[in-house]
PDB file of N, CA and C in Angstrom:
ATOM      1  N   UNK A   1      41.276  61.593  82.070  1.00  0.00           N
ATOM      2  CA  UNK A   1      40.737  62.576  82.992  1.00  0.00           C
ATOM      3  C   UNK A   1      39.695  61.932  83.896  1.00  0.00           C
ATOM      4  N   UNK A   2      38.854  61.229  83.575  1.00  0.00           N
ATOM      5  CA  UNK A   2      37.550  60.249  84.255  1.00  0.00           C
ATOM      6  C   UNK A   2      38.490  59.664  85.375  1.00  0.00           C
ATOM      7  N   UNK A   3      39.156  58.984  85.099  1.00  0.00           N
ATOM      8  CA  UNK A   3      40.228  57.990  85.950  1.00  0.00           C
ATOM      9  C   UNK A   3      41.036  58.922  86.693  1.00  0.00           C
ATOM     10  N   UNK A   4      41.539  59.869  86.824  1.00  0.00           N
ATOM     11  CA  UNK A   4      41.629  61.099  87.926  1.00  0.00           C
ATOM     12  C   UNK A   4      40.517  61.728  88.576  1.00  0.00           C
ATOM     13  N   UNK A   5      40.190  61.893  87.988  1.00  0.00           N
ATOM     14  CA  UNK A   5      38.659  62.395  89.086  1.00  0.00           C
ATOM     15  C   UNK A   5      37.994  61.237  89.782  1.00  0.00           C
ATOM     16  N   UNK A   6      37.617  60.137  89.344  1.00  0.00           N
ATOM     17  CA  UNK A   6      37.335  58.787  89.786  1.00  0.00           C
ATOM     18  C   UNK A   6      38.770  58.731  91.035  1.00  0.00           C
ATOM     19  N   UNK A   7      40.191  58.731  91.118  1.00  0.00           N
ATOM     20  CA  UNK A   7      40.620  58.140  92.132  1.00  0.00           C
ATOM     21  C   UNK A   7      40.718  59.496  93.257  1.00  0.00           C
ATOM     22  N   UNK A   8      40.292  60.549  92.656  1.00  0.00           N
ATOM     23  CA  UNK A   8      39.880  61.785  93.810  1.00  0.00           C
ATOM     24  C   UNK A   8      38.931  61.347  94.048  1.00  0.00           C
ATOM     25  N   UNK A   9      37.972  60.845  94.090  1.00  0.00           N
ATOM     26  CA  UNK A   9      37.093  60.527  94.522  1.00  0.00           C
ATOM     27  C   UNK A   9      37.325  59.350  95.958  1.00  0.00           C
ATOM     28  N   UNK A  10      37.723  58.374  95.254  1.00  0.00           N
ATOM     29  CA  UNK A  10      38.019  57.359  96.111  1.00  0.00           C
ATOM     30  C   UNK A  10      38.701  58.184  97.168  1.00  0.00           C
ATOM     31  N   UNK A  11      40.216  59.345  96.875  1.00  0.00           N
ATOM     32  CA  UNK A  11      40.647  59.450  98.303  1.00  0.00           C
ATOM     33  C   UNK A  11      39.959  60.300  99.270  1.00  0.00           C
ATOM     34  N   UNK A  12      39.165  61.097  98.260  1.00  0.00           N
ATOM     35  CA  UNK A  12      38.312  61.801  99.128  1.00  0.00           C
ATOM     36  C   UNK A  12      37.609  61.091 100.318  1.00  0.00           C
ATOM     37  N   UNK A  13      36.450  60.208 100.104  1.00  0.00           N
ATOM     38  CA  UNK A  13      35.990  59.468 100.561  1.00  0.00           C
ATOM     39  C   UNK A  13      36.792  58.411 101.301  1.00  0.00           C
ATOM     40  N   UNK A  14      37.664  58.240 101.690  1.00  0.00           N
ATOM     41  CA  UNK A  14      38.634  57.893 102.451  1.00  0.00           C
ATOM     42  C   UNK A  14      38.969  58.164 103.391  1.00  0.00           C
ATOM     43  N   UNK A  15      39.543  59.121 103.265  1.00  0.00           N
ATOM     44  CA  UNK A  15      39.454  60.973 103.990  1.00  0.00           C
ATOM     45  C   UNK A  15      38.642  60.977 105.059  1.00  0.00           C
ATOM     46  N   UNK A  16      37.066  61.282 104.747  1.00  0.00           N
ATOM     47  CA  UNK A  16      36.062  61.198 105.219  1.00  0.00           C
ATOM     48  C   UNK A  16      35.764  60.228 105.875  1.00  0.00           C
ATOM     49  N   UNK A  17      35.958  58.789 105.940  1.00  0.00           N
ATOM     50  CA  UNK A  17      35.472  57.726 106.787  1.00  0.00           C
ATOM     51  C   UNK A  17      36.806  57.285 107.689  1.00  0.00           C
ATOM     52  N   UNK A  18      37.862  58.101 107.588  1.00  0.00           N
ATOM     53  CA  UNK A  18      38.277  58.064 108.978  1.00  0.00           C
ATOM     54  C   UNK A  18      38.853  59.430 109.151  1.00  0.00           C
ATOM     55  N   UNK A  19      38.162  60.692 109.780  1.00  0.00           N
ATOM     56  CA  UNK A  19      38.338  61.862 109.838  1.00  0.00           C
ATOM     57  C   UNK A  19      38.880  61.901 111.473  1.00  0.00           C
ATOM     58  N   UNK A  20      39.065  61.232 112.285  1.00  0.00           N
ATOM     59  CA  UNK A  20      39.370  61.546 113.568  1.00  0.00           C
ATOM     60  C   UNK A  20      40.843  62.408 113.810  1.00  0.00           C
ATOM     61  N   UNK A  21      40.851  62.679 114.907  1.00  0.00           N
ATOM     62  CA  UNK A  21      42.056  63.568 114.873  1.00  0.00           C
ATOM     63  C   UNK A  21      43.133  62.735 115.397  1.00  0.00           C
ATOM     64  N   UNK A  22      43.161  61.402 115.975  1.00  0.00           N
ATOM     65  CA  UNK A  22      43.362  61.094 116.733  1.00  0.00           C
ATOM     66  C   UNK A  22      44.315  59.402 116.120  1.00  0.00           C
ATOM     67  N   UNK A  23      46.267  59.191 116.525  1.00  0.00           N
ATOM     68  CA  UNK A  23      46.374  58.418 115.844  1.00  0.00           C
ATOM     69  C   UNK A  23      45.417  56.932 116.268  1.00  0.00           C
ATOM     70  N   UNK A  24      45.934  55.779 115.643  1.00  0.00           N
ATOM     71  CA  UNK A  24      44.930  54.568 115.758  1.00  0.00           C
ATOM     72  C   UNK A  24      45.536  53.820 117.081  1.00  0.00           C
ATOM     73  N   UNK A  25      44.571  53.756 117.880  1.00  0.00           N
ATOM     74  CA  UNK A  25      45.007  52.819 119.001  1.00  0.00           C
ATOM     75  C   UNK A  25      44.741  51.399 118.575  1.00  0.00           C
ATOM     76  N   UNK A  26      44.599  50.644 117.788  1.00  0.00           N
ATOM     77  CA  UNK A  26      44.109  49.350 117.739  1.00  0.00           C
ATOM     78  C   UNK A  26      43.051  49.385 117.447  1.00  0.00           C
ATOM     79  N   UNK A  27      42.291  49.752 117.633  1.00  0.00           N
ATOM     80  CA  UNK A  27      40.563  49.356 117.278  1.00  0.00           C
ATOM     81  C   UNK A  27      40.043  51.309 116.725  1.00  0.00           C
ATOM     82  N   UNK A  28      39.422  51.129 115.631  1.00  0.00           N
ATOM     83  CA  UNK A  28      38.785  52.120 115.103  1.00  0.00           C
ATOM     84  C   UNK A  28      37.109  52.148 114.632  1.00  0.00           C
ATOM     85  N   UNK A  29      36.440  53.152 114.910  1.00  0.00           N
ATOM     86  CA  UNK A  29      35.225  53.094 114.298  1.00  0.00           C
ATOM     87  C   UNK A  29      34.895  54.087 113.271  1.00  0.00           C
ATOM     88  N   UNK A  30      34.651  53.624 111.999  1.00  0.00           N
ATOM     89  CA  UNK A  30      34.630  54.046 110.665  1.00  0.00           C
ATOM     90  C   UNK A  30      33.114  53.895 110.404  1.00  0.00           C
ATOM     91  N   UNK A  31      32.592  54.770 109.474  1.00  0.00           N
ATOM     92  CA  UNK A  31      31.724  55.049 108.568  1.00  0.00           C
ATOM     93  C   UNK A  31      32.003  55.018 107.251  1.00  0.00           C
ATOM     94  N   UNK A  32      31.700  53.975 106.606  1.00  0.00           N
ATOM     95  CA  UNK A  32      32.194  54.168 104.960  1.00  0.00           C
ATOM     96  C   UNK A  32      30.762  54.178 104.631  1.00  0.00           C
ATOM     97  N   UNK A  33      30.724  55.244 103.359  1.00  0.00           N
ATOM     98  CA  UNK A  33      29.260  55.739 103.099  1.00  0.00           C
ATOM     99  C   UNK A  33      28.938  55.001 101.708  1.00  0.00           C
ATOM    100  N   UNK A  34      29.751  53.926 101.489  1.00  0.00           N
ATOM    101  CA  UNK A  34      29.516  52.990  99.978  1.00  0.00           C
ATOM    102  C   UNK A  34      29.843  51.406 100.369  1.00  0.00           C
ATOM    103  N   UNK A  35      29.231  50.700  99.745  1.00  0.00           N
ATOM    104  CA  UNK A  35      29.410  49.161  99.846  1.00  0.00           C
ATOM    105  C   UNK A  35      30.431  49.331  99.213  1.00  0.00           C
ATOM    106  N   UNK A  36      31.298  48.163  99.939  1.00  0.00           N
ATOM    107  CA  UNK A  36      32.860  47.839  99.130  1.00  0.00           C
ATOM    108  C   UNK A  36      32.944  46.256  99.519  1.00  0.00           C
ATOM    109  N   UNK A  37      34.050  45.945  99.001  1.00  0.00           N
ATOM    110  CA  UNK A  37      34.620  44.463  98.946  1.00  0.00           C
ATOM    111  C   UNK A  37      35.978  44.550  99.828  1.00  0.00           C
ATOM    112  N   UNK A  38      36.027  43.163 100.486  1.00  0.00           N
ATOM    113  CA  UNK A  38      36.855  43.014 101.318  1.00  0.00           C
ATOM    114  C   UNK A  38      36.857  41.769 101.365  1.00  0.00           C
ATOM    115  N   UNK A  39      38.157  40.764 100.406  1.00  0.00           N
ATOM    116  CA  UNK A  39      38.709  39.487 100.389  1.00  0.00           C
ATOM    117  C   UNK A  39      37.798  38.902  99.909  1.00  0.00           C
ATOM    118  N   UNK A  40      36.717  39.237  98.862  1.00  0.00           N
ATOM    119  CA  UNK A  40      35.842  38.816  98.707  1.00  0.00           C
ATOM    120  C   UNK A  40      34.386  38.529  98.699  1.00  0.00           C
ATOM    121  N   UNK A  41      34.524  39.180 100.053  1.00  0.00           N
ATOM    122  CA  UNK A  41      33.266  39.643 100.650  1.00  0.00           C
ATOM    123  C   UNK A  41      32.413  41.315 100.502  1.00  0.00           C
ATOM    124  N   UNK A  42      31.341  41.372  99.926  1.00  0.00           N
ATOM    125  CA  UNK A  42      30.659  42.951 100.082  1.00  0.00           C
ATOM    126  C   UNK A  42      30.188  42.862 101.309  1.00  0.00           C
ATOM    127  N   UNK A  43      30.727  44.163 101.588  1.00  0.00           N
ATOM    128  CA  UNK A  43      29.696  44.853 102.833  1.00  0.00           C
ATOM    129  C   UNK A  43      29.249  46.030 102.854  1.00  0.00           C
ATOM    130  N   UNK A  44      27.868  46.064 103.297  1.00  0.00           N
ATOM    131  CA  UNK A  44      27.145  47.317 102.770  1.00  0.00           C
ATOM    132  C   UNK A  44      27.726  48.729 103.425  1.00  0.00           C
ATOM    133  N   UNK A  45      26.904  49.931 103.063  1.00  0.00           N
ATOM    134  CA  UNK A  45      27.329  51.139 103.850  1.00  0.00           C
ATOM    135  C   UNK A  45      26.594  51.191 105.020  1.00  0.00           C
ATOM    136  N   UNK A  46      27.889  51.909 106.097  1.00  0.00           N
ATOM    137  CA  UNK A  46      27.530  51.690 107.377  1.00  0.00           C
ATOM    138  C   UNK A  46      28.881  52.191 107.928  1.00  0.00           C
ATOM    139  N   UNK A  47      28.390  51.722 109.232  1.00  0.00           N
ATOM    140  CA  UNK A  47      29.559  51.682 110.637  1.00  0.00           C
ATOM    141  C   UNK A  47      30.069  50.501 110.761  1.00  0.00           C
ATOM    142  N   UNK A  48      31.168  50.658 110.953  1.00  0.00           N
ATOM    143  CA  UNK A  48      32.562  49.553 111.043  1.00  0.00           C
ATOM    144  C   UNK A  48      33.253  49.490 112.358  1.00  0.00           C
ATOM    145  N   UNK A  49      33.668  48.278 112.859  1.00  0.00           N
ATOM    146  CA  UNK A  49      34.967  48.591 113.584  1.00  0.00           C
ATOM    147  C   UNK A  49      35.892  47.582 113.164  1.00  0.00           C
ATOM    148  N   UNK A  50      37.003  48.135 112.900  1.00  0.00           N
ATOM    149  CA  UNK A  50      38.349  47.995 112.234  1.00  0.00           C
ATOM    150  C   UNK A  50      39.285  47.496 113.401  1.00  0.00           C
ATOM    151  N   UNK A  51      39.670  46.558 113.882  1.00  0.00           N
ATOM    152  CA  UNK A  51      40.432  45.849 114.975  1.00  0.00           C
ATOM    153  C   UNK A  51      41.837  45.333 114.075  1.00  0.00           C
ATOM    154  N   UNK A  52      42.844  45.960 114.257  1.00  0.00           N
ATOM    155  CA  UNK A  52      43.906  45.386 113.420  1.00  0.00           C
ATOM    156  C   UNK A  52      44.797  44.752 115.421  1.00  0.00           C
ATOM    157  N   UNK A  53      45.276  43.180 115.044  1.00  0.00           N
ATOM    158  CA  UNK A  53      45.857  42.283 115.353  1.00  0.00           C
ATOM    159  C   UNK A  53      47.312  41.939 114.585  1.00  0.00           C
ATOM    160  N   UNK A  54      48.223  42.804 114.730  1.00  0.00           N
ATOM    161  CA  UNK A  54      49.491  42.269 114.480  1.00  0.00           C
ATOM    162  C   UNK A  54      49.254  42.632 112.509  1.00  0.00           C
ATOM    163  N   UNK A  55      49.361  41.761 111.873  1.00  0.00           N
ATOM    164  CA  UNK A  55      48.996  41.742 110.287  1.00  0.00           C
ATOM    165  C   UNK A  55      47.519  41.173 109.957  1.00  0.00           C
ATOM    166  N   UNK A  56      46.092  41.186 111.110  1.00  0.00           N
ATOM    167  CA  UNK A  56      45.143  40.710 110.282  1.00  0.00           C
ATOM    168  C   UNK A  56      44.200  41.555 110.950  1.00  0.00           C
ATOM    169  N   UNK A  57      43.268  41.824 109.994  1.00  0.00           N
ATOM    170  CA  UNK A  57      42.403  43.034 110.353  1.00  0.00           C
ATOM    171  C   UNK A  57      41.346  42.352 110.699  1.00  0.00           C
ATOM    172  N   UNK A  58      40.287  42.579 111.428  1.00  0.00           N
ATOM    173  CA  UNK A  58      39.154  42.252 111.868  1.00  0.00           C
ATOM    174  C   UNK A  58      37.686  43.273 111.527  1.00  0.00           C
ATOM    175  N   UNK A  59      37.118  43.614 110.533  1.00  0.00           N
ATOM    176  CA  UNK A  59      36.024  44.206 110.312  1.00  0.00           C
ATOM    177  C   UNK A  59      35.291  43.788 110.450  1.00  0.00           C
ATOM    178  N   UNK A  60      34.102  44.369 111.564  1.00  0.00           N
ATOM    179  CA  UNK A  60      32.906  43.911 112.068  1.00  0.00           C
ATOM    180  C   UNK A  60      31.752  45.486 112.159  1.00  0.00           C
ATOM    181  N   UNK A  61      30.693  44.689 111.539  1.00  0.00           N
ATOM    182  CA  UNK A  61      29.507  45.817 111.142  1.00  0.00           C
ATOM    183  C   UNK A  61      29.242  46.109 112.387  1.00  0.00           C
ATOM    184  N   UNK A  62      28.533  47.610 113.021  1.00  0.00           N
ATOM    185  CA  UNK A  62      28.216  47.712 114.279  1.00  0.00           C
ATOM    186  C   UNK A  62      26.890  48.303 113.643  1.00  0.00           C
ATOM    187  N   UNK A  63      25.991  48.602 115.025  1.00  0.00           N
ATOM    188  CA  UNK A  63      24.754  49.721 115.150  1.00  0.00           C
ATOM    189  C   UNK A  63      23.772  48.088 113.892  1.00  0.00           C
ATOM    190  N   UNK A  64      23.690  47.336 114.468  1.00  0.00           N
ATOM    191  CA  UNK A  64      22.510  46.109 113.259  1.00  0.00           C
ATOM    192  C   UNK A  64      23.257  45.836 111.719  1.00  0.00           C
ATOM    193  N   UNK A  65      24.367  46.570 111.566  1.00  0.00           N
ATOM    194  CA  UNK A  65      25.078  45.632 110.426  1.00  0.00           C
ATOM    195  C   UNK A  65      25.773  44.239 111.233  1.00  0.00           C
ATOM    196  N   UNK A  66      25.662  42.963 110.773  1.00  0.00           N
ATOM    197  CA  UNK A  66      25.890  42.095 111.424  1.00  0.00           C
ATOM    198  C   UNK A  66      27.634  41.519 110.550  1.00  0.00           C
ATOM    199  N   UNK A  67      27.787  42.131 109.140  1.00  0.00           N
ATOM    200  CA  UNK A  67      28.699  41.767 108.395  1.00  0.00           C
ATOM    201  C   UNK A  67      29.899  41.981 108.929  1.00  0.00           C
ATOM    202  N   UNK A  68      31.155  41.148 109.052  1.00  0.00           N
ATOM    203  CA  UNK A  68      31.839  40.829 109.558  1.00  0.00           C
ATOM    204  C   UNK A  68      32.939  39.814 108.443  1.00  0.00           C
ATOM    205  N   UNK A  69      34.313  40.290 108.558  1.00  0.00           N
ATOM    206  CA  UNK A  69      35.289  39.973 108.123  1.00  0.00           C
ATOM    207  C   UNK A  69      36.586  40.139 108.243  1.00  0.00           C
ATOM    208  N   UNK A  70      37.364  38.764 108.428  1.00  0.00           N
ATOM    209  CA  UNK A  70      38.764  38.406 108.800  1.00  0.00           C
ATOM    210  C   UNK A  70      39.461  38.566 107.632  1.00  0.00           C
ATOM    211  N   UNK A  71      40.883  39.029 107.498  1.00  0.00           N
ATOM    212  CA  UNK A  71      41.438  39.702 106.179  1.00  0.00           C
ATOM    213  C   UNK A  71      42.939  40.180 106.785  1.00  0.00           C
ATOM    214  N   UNK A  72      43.938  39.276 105.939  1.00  0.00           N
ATOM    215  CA  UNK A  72      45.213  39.507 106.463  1.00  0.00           C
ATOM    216  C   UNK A  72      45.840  40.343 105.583  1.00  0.00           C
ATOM    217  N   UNK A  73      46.937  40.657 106.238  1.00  0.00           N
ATOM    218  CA  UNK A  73      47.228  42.342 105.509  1.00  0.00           C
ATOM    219  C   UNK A  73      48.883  42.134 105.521  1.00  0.00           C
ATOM    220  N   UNK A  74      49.279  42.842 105.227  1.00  0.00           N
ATOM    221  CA  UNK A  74      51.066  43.161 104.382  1.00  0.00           C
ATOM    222  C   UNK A  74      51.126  44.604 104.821  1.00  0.00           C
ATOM    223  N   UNK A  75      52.655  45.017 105.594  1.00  0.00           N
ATOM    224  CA  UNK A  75      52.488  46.457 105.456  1.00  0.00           C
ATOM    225  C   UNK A  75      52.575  46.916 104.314  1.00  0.00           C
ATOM    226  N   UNK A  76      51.650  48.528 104.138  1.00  0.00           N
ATOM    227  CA  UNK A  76      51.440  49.234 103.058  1.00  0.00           C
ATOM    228  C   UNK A  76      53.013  50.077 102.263  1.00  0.00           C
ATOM    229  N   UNK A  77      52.876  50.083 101.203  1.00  0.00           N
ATOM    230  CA  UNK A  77      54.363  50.767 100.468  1.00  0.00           C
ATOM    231  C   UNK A  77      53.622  52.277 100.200  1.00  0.00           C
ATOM    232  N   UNK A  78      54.394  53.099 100.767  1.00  0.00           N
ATOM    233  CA  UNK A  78      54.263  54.818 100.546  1.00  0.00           C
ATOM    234  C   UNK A  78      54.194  55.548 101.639  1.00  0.00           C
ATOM    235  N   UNK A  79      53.044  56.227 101.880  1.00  0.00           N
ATOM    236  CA  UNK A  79      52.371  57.108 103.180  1.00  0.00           C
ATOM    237  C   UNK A  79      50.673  57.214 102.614  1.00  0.00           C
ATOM    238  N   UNK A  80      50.767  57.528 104.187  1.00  0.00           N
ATOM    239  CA  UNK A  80      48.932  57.683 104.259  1.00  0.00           C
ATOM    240  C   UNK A  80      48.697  59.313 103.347  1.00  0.00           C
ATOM    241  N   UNK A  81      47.921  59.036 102.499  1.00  0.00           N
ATOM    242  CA  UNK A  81      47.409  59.907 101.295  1.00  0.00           C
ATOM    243  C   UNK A  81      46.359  60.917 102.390  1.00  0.00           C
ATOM    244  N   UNK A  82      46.239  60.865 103.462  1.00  0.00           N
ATOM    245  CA  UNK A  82      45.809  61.792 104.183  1.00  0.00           C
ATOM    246  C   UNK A  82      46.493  62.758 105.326  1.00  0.00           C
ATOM    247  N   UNK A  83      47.855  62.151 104.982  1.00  0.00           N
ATOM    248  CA  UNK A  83      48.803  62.627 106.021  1.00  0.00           C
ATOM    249  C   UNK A  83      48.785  62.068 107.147  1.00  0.00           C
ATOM    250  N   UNK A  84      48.507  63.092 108.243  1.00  0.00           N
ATOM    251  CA  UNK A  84      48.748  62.519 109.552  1.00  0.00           C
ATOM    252  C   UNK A  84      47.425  62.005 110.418  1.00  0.00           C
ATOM    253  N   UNK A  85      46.329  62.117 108.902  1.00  0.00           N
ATOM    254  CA  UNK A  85      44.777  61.646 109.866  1.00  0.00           C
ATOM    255  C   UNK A  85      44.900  59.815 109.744  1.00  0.00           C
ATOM    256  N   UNK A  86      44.245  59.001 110.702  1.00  0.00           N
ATOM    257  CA  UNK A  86      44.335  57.637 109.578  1.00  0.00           C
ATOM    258  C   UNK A  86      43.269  57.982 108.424  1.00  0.00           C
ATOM    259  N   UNK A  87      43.212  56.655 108.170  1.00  0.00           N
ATOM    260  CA  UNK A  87      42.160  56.664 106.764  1.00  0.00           C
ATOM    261  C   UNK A  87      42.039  55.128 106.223  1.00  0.00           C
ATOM    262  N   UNK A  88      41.206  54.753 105.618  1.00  0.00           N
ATOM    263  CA  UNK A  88      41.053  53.851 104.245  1.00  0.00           C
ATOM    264  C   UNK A  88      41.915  54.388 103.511  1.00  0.00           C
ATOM    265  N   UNK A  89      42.018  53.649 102.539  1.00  0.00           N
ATOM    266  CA  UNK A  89      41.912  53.811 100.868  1.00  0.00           C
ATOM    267  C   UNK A  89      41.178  53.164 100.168  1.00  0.00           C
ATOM    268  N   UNK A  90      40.651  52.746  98.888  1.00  0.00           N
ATOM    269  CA  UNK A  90      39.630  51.768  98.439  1.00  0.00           C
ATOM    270  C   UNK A  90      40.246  52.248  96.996  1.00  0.00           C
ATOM    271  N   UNK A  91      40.460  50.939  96.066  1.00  0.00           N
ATOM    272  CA  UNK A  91      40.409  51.389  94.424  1.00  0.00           C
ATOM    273  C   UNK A  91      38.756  51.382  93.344  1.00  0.00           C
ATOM    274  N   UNK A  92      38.901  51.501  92.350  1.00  0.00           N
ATOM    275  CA  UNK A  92      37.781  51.298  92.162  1.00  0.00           C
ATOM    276  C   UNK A  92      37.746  50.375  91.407  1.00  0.00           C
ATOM    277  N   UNK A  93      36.978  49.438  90.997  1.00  0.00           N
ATOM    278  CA  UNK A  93      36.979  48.328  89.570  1.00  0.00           C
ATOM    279  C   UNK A  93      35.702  47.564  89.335  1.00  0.00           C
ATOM    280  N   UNK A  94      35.493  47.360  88.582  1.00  0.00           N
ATOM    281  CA  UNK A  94      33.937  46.627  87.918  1.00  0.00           C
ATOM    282  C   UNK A  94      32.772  47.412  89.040  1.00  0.00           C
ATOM    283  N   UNK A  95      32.655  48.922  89.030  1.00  0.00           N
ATOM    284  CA  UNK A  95      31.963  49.181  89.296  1.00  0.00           C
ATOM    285  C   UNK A  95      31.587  49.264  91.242  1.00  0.00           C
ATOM    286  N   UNK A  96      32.465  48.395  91.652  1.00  0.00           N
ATOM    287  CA  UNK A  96      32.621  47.709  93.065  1.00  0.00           C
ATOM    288  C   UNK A  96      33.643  48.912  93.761  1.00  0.00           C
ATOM    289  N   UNK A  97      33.888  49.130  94.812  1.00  0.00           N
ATOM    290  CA  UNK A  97      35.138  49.810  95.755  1.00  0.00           C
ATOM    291  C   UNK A  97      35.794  48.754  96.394  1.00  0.00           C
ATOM    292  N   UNK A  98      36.620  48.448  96.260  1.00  0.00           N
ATOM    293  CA  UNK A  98      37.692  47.439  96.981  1.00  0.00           C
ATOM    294  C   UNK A  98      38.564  47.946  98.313  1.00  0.00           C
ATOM    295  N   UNK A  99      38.336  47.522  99.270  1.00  0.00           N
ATOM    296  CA  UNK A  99      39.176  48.119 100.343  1.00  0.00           C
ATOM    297  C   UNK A  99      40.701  47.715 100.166  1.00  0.00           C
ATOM    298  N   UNK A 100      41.790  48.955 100.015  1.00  0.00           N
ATOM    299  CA  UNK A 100      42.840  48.655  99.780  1.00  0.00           C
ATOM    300  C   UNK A 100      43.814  48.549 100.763  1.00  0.00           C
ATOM    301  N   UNK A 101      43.969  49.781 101.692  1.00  0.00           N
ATOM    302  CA  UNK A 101      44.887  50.203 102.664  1.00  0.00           C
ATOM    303  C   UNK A 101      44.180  50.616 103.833  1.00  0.00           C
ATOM    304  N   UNK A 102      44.257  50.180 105.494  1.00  0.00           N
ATOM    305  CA  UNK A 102      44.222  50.771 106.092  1.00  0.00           C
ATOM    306  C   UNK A 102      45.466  51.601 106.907  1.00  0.00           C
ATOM    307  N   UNK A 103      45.250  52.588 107.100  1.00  0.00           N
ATOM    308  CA  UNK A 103      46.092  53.586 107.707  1.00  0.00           C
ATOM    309  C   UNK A 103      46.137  54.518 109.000  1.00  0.00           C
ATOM    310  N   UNK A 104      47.144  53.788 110.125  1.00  0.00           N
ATOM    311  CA  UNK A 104      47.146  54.492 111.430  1.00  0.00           C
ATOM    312  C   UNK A 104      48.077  55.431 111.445  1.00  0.00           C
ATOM    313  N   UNK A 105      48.253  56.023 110.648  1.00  0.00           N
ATOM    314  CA  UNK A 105      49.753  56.878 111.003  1.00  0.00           C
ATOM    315  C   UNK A 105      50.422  57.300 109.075  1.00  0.00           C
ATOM    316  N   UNK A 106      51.138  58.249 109.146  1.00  0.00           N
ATOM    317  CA  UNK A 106      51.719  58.483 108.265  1.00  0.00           C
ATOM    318  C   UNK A 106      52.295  57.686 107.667  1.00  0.00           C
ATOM    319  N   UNK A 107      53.082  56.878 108.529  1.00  0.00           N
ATOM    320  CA  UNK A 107      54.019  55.777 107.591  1.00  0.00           C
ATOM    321  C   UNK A 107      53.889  54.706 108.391  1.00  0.00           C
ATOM    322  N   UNK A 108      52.439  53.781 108.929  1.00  0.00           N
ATOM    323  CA  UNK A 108      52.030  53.056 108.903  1.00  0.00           C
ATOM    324  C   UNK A 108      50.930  52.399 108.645  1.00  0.00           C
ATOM    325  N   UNK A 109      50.552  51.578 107.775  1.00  0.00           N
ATOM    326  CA  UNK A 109      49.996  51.163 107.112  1.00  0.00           C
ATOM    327  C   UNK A 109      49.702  49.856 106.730  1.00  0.00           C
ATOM    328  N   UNK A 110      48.170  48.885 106.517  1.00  0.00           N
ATOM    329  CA  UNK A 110      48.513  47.781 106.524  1.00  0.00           C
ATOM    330  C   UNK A 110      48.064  47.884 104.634  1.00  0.00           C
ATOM    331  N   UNK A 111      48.699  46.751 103.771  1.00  0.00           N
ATOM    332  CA  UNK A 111      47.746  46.593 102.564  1.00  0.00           C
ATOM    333  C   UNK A 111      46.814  45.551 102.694  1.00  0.00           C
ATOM    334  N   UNK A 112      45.020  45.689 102.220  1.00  0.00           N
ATOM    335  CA  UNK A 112      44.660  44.084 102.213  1.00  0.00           C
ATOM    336  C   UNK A 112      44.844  43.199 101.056  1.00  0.00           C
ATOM    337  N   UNK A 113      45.606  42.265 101.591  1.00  0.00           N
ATOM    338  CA  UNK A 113      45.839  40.673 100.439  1.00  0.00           C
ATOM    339  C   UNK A 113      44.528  40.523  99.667  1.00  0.00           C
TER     340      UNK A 113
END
């Protein structure tokens, strides 16, 4: 039961840091309200912009986050768990949020390696 409510959680918050109405033109600006990991790298909570290039994503901190990270991606297997909004996804593990999926569209999707 913990581990269901824990991954409602995660999609919730997913949900929420890309709420726009609007599908993804290439470049997105996100708010994720938790430090997560990405290829290795933590980056704190904040504002993002999300630049996907073909299969490699480009996350760069905006508004004085200076954190910044290159991260190649695989398309995603399923649909966007938010339907037709984009979104994150993030899993959870050792306590950390891992960025898993970004999502422009229902049935497009990148996974990060």
């Amino acid at each position: 039961m913990r581990l269901v409510i824990r991954n409602a959680a995660v999609l919730a918050a997913a949900i929420f840091v890309l709420g726009s109405g609007t599908a993804w033109a290439g470049v997105e600006e996100v708010k994720v309200p938790f430090p997560f990991v990405v290829h290795g790298t933590t980056l704190p909570s904040g504002t993002y912009r999300i630049q996907r290039e073909g299969d490699v994503l480009e996350i760069q901190g905006e508004r004085g986050n200076k954190a910044a990270v290159f991260v190649g991606a695989v398309p995603a297997a399923g649909h966007d768990p938010a339907g037709k909004e984009p979104s994150l996804t993030f899993t959870h593990h050792d306590n950390q949020y891992w960025l898993a999926d970004v999502w422009s569209s229902p049935d497009d999707g990148l996974a990060v390696r």
